[in-house]
Protein backbone atom coordinates (compact mmCIF):
# COMPACT_ATOMS: atom_id res chain seq x y z
CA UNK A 1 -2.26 30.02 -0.42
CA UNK A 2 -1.84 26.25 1.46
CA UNK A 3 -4.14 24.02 1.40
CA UNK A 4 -2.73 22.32 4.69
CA UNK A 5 -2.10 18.91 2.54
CA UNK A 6 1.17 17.51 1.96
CA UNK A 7 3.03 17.00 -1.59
CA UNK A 8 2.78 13.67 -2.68
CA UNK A 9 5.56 11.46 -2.46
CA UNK A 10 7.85 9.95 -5.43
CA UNK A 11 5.79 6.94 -7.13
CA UNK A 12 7.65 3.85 -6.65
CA UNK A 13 9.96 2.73 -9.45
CA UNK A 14 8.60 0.15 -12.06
CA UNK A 15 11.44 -2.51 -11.37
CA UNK A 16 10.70 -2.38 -7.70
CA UNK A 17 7.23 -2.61 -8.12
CA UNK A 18 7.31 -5.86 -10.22
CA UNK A 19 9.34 -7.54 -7.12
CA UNK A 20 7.52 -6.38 -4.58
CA UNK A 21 4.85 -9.04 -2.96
CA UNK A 22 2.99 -9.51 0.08
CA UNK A 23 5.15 -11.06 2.69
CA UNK A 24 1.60 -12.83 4.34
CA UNK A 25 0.02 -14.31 1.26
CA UNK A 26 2.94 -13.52 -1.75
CA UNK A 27 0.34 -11.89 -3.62
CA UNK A 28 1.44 -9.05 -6.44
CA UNK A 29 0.81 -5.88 -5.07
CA UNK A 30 -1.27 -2.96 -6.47
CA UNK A 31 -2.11 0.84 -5.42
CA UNK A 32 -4.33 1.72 -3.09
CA UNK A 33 -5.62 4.38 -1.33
CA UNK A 34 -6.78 3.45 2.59
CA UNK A 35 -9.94 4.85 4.51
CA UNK A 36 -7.98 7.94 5.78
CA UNK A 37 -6.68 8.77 2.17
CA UNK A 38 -3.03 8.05 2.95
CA UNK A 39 -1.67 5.68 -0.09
CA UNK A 40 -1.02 2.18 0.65
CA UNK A 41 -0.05 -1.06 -1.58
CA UNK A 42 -2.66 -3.90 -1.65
CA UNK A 43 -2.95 -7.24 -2.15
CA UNK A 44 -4.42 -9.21 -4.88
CA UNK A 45 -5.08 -12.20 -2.79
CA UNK A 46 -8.89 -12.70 -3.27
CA UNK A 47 -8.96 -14.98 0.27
CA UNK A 48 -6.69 -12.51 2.21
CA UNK A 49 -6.80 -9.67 1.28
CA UNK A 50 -4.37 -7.16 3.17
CA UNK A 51 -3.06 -3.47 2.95
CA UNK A 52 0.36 -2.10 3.88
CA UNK A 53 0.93 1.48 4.49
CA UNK A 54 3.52 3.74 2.23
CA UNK A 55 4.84 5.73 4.24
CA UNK A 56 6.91 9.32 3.08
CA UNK A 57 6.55 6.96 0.07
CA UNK A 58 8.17 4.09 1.66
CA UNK A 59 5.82 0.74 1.69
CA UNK A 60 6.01 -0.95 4.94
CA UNK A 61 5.87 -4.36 4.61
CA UNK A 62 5.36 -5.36 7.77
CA UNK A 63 2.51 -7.83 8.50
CA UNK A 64 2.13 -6.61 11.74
CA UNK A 65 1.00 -2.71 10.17
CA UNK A 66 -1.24 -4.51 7.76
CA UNK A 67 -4.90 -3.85 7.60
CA UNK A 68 -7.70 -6.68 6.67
CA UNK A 69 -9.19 -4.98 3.25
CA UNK A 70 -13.09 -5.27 3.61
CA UNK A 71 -14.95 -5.43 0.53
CA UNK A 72 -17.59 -2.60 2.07
């Protein structure tokens, strides 16, 4: 029986996770989850805070595919 959702994709090593930052703000990043349920790495800057989409668990890091994280 399917549920229709997709496997998840491999979590991202521990080594590249400690070097990864945000290329607006150079913020660590953390794990997220966005409003669609699709995974995404966040930012911990508390005056800018931004989300980047992983994608086939790839993290785009592109500031142009980054979302404005409201605190709603």
């Amino acid at each position: 029986m399917s549920t229709g959702q997709r496997p998840a994709p491999p979590a991202l090593e521990p080594w590249l996770r400690d070097i990864l930052r945000c290329p607006v703000t150079g913020a660590t990043l953390v794990d997220g989850v966005g409003p669609d349920g699709t995974p995404e790495l966040v930012s911990t800057d508390p005056e800018q805070p931004l989300a980047y989409p992983v994608r086939d668990g790839i993290p785009v890091l592109l500031a142009g595919d980054a979302r404005r994280v409201d605190d709603t």
